[in-house]
PDB file of N, CA and C in Angstrom:
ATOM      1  N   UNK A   1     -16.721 117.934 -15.899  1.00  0.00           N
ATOM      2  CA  UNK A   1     -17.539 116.842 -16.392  1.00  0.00           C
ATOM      3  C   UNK A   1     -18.949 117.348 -16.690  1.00  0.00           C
ATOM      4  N   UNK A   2     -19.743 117.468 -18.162  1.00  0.00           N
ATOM      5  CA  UNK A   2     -20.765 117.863 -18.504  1.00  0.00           C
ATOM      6  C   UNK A   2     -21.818 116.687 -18.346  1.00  0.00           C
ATOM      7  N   UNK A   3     -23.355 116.581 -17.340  1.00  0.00           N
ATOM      8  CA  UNK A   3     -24.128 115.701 -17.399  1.00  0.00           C
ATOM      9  C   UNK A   3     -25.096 116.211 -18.117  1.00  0.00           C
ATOM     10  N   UNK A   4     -25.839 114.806 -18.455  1.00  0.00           N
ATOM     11  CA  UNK A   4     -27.029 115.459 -19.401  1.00  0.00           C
ATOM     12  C   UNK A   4     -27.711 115.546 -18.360  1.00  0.00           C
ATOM     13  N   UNK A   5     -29.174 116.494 -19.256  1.00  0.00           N
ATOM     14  CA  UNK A   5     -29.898 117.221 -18.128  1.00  0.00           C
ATOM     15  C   UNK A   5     -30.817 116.227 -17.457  1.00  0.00           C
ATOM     16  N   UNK A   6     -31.489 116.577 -16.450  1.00  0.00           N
ATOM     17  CA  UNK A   6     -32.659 115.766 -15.752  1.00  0.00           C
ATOM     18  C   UNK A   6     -33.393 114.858 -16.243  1.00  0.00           C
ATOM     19  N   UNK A   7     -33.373 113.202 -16.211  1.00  0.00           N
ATOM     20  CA  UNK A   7     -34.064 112.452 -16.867  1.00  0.00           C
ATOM     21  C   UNK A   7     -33.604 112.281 -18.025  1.00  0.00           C
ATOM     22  N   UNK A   8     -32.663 112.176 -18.507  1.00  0.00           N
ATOM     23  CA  UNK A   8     -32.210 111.738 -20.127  1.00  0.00           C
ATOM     24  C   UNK A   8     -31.177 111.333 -19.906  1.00  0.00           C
ATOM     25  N   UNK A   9     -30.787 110.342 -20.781  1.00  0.00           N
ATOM     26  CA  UNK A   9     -29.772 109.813 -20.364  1.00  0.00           C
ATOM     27  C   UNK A   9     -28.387 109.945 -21.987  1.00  0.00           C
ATOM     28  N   UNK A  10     -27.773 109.110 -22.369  1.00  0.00           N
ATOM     29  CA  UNK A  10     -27.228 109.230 -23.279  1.00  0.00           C
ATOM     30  C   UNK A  10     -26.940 108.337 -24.470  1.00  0.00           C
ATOM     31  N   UNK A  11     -26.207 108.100 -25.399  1.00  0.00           N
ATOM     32  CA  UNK A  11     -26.814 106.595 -26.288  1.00  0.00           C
ATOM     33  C   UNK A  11     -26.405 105.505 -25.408  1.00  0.00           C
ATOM     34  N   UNK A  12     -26.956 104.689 -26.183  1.00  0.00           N
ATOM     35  CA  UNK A  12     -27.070 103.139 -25.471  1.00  0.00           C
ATOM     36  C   UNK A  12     -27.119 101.937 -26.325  1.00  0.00           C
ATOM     37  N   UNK A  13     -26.125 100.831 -26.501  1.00  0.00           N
ATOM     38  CA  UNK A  13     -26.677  99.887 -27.111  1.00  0.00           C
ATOM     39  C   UNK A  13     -27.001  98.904 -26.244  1.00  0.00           C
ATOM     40  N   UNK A  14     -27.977  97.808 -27.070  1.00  0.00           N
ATOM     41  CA  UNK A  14     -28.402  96.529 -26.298  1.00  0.00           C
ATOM     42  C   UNK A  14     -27.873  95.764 -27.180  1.00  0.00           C
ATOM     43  N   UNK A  15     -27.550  95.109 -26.564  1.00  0.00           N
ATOM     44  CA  UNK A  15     -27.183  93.528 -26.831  1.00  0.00           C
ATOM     45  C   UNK A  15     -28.345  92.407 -26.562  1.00  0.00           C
ATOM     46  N   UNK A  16     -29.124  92.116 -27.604  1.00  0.00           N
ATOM     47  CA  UNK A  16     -30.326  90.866 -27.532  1.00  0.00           C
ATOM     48  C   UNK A  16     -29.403  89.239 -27.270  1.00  0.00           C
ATOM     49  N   UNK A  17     -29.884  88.408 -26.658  1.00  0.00           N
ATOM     50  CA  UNK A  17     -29.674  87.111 -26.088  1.00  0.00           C
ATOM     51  C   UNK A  17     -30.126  86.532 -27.695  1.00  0.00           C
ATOM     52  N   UNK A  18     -29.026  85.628 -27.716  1.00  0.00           N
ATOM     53  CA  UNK A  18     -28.610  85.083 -28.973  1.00  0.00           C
ATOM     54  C   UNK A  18     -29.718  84.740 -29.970  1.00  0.00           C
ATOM     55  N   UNK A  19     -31.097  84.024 -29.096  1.00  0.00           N
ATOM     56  CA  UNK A  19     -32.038  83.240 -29.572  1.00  0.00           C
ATOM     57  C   UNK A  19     -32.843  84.760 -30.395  1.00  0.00           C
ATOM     58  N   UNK A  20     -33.085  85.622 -29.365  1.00  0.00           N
ATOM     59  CA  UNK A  20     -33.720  86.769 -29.956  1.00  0.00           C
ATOM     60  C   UNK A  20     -33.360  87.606 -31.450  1.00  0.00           C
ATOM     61  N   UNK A  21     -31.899  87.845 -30.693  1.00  0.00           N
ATOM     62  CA  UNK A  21     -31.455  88.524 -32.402  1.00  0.00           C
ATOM     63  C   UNK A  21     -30.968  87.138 -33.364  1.00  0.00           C
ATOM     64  N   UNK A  22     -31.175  85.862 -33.442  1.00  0.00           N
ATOM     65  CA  UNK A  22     -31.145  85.489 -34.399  1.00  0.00           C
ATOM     66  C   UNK A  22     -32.570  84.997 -34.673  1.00  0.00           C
ATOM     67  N   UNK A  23     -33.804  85.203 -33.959  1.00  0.00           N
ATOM     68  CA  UNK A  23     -35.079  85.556 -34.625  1.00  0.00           C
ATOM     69  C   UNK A  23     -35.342  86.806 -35.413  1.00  0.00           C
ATOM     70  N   UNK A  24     -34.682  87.960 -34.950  1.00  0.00           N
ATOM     71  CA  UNK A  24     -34.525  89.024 -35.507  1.00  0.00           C
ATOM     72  C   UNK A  24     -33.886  89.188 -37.039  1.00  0.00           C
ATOM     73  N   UNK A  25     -33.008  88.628 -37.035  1.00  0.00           N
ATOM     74  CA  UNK A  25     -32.280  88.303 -38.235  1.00  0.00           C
ATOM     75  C   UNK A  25     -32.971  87.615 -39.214  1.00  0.00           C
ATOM     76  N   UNK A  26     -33.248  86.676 -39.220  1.00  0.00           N
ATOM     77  CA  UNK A  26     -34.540  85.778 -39.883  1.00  0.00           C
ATOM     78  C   UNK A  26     -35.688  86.517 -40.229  1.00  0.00           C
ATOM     79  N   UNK A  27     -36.488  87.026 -39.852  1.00  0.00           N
ATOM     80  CA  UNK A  27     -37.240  87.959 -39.716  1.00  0.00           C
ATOM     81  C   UNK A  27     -36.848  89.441 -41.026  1.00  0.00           C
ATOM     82  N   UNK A  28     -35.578  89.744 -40.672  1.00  0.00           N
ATOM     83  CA  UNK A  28     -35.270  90.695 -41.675  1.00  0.00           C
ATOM     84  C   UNK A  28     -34.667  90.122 -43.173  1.00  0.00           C
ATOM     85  N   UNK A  29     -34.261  88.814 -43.437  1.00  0.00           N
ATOM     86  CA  UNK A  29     -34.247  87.809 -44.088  1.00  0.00           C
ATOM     87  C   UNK A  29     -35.506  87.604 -44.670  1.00  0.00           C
ATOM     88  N   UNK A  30     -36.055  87.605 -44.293  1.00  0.00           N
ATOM     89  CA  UNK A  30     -37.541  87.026 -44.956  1.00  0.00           C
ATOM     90  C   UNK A  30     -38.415  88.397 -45.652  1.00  0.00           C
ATOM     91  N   UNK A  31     -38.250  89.644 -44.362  1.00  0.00           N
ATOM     92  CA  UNK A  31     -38.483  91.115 -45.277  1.00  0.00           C
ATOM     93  C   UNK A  31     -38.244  91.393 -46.640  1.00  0.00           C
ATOM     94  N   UNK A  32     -36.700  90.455 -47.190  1.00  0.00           N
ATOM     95  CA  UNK A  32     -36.176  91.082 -48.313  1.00  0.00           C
ATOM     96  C   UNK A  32     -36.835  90.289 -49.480  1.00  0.00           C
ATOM     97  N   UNK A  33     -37.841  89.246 -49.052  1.00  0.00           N
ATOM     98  CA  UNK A  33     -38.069  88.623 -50.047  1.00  0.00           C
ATOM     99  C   UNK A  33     -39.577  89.076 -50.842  1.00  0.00           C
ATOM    100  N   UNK A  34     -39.533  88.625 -52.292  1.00  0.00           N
ATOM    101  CA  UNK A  34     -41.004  89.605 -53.327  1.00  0.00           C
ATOM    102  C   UNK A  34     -42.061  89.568 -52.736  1.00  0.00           C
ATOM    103  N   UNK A  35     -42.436  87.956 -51.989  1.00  0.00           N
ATOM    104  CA  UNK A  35     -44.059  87.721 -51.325  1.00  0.00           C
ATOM    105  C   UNK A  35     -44.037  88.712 -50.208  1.00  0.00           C
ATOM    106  N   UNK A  36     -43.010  88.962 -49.497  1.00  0.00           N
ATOM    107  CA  UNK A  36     -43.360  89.351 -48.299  1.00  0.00           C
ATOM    108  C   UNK A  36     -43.694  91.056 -48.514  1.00  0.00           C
ATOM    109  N   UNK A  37     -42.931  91.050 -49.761  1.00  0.00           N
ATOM    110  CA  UNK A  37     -43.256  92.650 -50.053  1.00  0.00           C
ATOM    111  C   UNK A  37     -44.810  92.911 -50.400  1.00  0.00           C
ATOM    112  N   UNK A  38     -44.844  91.831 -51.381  1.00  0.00           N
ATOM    113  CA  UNK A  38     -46.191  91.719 -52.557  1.00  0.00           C
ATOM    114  C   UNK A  38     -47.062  92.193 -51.296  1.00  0.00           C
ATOM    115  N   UNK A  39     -47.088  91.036 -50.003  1.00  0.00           N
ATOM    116  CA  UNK A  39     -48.282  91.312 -49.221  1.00  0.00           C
ATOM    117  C   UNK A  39     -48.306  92.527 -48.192  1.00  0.00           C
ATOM    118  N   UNK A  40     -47.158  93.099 -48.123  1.00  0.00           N
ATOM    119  CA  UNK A  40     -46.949  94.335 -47.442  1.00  0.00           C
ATOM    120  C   UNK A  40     -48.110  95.263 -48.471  1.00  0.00           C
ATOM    121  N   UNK A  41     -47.874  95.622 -49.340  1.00  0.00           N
ATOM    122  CA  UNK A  41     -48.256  96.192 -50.013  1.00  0.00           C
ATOM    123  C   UNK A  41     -49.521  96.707 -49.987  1.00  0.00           C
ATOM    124  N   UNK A  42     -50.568  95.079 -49.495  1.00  0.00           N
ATOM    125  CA  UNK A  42     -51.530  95.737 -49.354  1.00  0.00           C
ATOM    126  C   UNK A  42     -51.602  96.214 -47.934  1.00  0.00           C
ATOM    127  N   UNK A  43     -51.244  95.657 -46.694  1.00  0.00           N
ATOM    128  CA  UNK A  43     -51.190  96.625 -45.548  1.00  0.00           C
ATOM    129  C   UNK A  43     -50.576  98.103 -45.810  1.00  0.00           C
ATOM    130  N   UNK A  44     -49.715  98.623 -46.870  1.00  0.00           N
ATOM    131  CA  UNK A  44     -49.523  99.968 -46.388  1.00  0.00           C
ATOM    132  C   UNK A  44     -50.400 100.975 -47.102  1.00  0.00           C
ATOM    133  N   UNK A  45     -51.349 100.134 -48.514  1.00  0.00           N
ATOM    134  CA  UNK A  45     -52.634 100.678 -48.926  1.00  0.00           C
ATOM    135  C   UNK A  45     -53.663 100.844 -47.808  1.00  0.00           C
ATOM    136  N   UNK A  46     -54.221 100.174 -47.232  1.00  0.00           N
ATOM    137  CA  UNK A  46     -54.977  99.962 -45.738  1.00  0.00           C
ATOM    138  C   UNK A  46     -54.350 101.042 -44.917  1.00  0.00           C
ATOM    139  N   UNK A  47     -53.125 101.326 -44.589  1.00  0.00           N
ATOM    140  CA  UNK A  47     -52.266 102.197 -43.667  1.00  0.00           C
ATOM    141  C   UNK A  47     -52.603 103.555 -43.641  1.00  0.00           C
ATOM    142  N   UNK A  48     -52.313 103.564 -45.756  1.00  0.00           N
ATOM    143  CA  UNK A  48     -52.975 104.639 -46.548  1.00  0.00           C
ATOM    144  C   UNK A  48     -54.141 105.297 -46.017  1.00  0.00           C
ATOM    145  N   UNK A  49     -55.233 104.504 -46.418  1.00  0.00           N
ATOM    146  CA  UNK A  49     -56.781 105.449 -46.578  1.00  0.00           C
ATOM    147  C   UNK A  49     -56.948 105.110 -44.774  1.00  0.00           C
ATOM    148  N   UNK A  50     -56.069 104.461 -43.889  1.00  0.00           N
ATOM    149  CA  UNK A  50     -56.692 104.723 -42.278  1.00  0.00           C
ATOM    150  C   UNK A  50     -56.209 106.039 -42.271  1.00  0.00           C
ATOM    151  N   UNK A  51     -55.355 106.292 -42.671  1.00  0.00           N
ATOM    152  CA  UNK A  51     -54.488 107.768 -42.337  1.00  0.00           C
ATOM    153  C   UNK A  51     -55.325 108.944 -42.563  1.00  0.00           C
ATOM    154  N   UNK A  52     -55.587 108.713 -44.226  1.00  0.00           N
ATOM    155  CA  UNK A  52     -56.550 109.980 -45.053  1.00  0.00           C
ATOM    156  C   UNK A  52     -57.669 110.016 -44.134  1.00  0.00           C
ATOM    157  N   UNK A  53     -58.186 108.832 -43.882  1.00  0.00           N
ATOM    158  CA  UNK A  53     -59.656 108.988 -43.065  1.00  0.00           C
ATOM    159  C   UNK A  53     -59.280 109.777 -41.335  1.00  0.00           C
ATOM    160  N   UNK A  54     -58.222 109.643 -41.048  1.00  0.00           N
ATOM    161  CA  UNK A  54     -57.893 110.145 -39.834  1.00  0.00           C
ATOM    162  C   UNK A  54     -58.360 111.837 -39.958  1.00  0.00           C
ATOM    163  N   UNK A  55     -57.110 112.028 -41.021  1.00  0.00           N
ATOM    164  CA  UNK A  55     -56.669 113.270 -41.458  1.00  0.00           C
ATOM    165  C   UNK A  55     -57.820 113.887 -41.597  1.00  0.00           C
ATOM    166  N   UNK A  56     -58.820 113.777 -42.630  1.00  0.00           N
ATOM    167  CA  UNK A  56     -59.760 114.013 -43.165  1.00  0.00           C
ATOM    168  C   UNK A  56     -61.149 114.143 -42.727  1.00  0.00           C
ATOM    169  N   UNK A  57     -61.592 113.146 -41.353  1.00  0.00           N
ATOM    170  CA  UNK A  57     -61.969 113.424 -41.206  1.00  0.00           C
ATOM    171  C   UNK A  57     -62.493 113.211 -39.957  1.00  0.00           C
ATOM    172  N   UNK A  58     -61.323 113.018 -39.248  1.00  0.00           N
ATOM    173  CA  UNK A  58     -61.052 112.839 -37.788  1.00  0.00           C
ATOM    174  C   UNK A  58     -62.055 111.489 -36.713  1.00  0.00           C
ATOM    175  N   UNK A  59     -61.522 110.576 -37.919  1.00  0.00           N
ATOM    176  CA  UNK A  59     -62.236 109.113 -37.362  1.00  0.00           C
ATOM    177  C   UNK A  59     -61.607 108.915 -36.102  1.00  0.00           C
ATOM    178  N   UNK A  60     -60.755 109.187 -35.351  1.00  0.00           N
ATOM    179  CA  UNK A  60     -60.775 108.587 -34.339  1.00  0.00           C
ATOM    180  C   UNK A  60     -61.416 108.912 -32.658  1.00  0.00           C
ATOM    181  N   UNK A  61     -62.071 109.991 -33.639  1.00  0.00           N
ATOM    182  CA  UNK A  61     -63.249 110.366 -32.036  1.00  0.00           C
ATOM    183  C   UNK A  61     -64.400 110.751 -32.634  1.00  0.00           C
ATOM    184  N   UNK A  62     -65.205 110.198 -31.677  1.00  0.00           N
ATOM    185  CA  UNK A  62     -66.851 110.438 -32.270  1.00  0.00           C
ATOM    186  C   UNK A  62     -67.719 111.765 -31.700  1.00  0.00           C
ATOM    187  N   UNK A  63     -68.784 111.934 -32.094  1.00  0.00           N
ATOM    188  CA  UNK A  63     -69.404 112.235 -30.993  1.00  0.00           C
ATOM    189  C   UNK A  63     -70.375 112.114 -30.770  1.00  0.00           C
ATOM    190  N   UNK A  64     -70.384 110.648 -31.034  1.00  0.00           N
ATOM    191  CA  UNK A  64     -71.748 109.882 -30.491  1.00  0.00           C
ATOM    192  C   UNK A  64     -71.417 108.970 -29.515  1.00  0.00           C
ATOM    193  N   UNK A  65     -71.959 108.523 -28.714  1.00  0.00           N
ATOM    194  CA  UNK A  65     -71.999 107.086 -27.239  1.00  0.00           C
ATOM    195  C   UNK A  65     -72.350 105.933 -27.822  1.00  0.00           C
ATOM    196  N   UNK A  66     -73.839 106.073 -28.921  1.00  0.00           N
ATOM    197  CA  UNK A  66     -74.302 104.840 -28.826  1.00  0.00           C
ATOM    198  C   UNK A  66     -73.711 103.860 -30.159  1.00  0.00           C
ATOM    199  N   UNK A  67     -73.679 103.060 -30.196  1.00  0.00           N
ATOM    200  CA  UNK A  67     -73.041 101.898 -31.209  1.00  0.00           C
ATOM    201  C   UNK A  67     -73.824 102.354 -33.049  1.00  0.00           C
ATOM    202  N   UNK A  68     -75.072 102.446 -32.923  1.00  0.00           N
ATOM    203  CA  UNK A  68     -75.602 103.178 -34.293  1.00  0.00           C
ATOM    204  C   UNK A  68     -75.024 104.258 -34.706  1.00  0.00           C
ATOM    205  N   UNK A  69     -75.290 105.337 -34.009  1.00  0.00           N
ATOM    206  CA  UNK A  69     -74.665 106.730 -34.243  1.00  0.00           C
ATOM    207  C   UNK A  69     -73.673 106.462 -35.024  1.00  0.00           C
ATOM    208  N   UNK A  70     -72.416 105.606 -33.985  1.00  0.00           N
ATOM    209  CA  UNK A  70     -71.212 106.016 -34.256  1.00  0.00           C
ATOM    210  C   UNK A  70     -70.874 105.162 -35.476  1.00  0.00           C
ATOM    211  N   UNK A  71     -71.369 103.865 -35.906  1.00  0.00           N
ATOM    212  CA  UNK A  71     -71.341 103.334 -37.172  1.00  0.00           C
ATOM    213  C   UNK A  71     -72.399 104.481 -38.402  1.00  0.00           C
ATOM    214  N   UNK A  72     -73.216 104.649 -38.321  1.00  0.00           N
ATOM    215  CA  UNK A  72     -73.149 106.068 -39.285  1.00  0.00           C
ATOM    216  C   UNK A  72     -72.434 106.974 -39.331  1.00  0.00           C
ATOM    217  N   UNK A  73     -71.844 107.732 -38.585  1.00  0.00           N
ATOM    218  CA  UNK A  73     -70.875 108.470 -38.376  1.00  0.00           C
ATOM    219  C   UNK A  73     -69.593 107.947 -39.103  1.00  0.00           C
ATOM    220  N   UNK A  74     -69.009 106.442 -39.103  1.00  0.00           N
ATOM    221  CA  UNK A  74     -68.112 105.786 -39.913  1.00  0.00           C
ATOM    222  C   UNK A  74     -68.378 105.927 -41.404  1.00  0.00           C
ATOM    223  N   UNK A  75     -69.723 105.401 -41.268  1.00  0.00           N
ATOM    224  CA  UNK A  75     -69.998 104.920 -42.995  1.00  0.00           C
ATOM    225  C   UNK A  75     -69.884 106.519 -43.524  1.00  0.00           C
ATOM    226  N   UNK A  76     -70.695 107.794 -42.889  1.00  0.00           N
ATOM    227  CA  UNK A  76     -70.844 109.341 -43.217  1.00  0.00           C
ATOM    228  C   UNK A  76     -68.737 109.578 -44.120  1.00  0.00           C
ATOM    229  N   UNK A  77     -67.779 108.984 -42.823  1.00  0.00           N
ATOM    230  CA  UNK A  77     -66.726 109.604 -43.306  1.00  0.00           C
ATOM    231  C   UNK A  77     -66.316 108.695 -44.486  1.00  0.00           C
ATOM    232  N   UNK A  78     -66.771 107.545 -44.384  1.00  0.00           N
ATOM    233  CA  UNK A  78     -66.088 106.392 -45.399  1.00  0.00           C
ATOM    234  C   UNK A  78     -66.978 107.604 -47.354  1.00  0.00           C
ATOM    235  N   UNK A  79     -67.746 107.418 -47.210  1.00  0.00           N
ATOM    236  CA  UNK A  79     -68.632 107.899 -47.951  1.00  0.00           C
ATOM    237  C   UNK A  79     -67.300 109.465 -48.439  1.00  0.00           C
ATOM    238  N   UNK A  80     -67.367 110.696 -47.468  1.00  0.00           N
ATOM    239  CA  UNK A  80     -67.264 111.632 -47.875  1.00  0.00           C
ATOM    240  C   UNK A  80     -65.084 111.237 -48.378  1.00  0.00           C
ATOM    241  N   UNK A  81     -64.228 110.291 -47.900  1.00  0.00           N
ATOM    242  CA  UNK A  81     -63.268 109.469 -48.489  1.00  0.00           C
ATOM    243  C   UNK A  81     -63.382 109.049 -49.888  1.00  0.00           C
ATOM    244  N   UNK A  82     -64.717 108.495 -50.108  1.00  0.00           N
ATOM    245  CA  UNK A  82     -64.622 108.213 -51.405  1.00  0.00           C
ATOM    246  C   UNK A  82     -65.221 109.397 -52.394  1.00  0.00           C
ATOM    247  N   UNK A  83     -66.008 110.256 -51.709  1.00  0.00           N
ATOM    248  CA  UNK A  83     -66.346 111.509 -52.807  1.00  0.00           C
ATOM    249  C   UNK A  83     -64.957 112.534 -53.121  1.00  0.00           C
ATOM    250  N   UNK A  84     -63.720 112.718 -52.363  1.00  0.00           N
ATOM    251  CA  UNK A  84     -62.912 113.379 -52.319  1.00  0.00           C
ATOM    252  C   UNK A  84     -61.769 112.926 -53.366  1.00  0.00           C
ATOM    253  N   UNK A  85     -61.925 111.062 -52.786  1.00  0.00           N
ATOM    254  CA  UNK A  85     -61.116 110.586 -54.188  1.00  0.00           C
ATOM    255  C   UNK A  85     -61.619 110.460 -55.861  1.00  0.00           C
ATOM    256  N   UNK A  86     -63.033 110.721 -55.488  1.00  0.00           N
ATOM    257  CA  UNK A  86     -63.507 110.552 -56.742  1.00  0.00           C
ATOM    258  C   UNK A  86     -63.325 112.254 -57.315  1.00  0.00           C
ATOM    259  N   UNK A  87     -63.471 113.159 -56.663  1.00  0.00           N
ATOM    260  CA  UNK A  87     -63.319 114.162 -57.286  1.00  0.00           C
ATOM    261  C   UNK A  87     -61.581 114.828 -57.673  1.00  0.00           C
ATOM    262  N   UNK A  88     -60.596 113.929 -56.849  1.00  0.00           N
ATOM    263  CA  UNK A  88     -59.227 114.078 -57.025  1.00  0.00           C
ATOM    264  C   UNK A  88     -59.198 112.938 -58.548  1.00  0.00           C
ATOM    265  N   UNK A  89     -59.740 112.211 -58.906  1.00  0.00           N
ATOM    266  CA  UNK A  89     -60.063 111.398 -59.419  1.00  0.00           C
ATOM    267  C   UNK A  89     -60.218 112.327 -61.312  1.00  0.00           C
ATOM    268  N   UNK A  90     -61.517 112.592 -61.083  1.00  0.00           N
ATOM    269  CA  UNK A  90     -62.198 113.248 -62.387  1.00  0.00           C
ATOM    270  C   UNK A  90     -61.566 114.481 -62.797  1.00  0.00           C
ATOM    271  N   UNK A  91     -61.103 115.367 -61.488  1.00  0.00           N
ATOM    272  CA  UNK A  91     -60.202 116.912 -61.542  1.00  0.00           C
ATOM    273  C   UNK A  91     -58.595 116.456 -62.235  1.00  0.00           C
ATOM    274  N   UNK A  92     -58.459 115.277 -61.833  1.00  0.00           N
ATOM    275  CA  UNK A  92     -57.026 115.062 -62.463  1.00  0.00           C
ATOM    276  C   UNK A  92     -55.926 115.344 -61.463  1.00  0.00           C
ATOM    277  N   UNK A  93     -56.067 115.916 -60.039  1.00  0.00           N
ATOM    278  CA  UNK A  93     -55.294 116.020 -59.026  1.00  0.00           C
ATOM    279  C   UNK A  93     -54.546 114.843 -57.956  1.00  0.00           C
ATOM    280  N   UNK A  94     -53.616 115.040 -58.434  1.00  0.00           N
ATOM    281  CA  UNK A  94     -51.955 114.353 -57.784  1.00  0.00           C
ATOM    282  C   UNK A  94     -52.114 113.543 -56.577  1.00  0.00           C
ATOM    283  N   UNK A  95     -52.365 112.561 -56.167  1.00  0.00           N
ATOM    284  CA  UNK A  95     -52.430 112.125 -54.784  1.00  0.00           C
ATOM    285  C   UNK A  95     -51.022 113.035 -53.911  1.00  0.00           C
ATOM    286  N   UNK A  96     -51.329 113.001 -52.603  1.00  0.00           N
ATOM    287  CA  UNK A  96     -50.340 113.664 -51.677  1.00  0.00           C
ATOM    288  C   UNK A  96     -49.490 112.809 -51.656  1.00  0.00           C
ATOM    289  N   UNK A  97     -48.013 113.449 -51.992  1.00  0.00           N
ATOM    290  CA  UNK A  97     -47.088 112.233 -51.589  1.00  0.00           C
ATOM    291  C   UNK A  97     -46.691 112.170 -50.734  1.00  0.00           C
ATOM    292  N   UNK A  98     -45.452 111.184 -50.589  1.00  0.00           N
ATOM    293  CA  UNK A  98     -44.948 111.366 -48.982  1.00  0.00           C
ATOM    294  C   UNK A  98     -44.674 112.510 -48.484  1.00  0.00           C
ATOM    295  N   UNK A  99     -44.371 112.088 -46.874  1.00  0.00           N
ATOM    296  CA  UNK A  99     -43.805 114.028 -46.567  1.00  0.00           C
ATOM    297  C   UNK A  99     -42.487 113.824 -46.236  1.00  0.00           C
ATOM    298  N   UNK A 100     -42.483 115.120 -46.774  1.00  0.00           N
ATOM    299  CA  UNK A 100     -40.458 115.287 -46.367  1.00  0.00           C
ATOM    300  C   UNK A 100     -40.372 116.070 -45.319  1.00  0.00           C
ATOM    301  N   UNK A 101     -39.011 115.238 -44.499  1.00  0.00           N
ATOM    302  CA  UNK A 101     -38.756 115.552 -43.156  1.00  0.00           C
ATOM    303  C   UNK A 101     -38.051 117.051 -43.425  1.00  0.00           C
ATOM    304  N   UNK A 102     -38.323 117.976 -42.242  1.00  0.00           N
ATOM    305  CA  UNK A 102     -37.661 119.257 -42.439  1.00  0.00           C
ATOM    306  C   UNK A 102     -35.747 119.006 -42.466  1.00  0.00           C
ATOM    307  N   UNK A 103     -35.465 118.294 -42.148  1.00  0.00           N
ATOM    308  CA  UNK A 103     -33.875 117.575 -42.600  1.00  0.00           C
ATOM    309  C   UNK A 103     -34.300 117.198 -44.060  1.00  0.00           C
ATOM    310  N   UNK A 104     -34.757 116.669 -44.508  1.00  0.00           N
ATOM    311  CA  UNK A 104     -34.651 116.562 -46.035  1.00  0.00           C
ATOM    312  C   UNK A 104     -34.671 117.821 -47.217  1.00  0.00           C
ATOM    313  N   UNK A 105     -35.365 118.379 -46.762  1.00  0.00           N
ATOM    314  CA  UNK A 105     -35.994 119.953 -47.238  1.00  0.00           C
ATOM    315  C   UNK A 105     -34.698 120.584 -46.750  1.00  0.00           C
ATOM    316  N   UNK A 106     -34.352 121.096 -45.996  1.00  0.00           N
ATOM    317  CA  UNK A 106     -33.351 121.832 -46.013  1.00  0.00           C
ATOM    318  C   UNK A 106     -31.911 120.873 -47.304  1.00  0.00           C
ATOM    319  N   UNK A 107     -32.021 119.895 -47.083  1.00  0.00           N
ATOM    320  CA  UNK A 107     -30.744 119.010 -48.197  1.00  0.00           C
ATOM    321  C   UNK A 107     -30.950 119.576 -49.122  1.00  0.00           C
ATOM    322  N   UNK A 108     -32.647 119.110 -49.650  1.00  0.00           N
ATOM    323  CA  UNK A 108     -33.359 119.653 -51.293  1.00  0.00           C
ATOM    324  C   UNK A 108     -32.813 120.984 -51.129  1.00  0.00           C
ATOM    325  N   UNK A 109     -32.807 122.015 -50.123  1.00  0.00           N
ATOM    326  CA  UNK A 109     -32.858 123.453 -51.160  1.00  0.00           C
ATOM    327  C   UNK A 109     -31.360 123.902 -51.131  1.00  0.00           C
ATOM    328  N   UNK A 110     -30.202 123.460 -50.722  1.00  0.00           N
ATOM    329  CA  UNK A 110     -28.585 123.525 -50.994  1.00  0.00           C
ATOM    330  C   UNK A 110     -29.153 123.887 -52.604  1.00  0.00           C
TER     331      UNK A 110
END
């Protein structure tokens, strides 16, 4: 008899109580519809430039304490976000697209 190793266990399904997965259901019902996309849309633009600004220029730690600093420090990266798009902008360069999982990449190069 082979166990898995220390602390892991093996698959598992759940079973949600009726009320839950048929909120769940509803819920993914309503996903498929145009408004709900339309307004997704703009959350995954927002999702977008939180990301680039992460990436770019490592908004999520400061290194300032006091409340001024660190709102200049925001506006500094918001600022150098929009000089990068403006120059991806005027240069004519490709926004980054998604990334492909190293399982996908290996499919692509068969």
């Amino acid at each position: 008899m082979h166990q898995a190793p220390s602390g892991r266990r093996g698959r598992g399904i759940t079973f949600l109580p009726r009320e839950r997965h048929e909120a769940l259901e509803a819920v993914r019902q309503a996903q498929e519809a145009d408004n709900w996309k339309n307004r997704y849309s703009i959350r995954a633009g927002v999702e977008g430039t939180i990301s680039q600004a992460v990436r770019a220029t490592g908004l999520r730690r400061t290194r300032y304490r006091d409340l001024p600093a660190t709102r200049l420090g925001h506006v500094f990266a918001a600022t150098a976000i929009n000089l990068i798009r403006i120059d991806r902008w005027l240069t004519g360069t490709p926004l980054g697209g998604t990334r492909t999982s190293r399982l996908e990449a290996l499919m692509l190069a068969e």
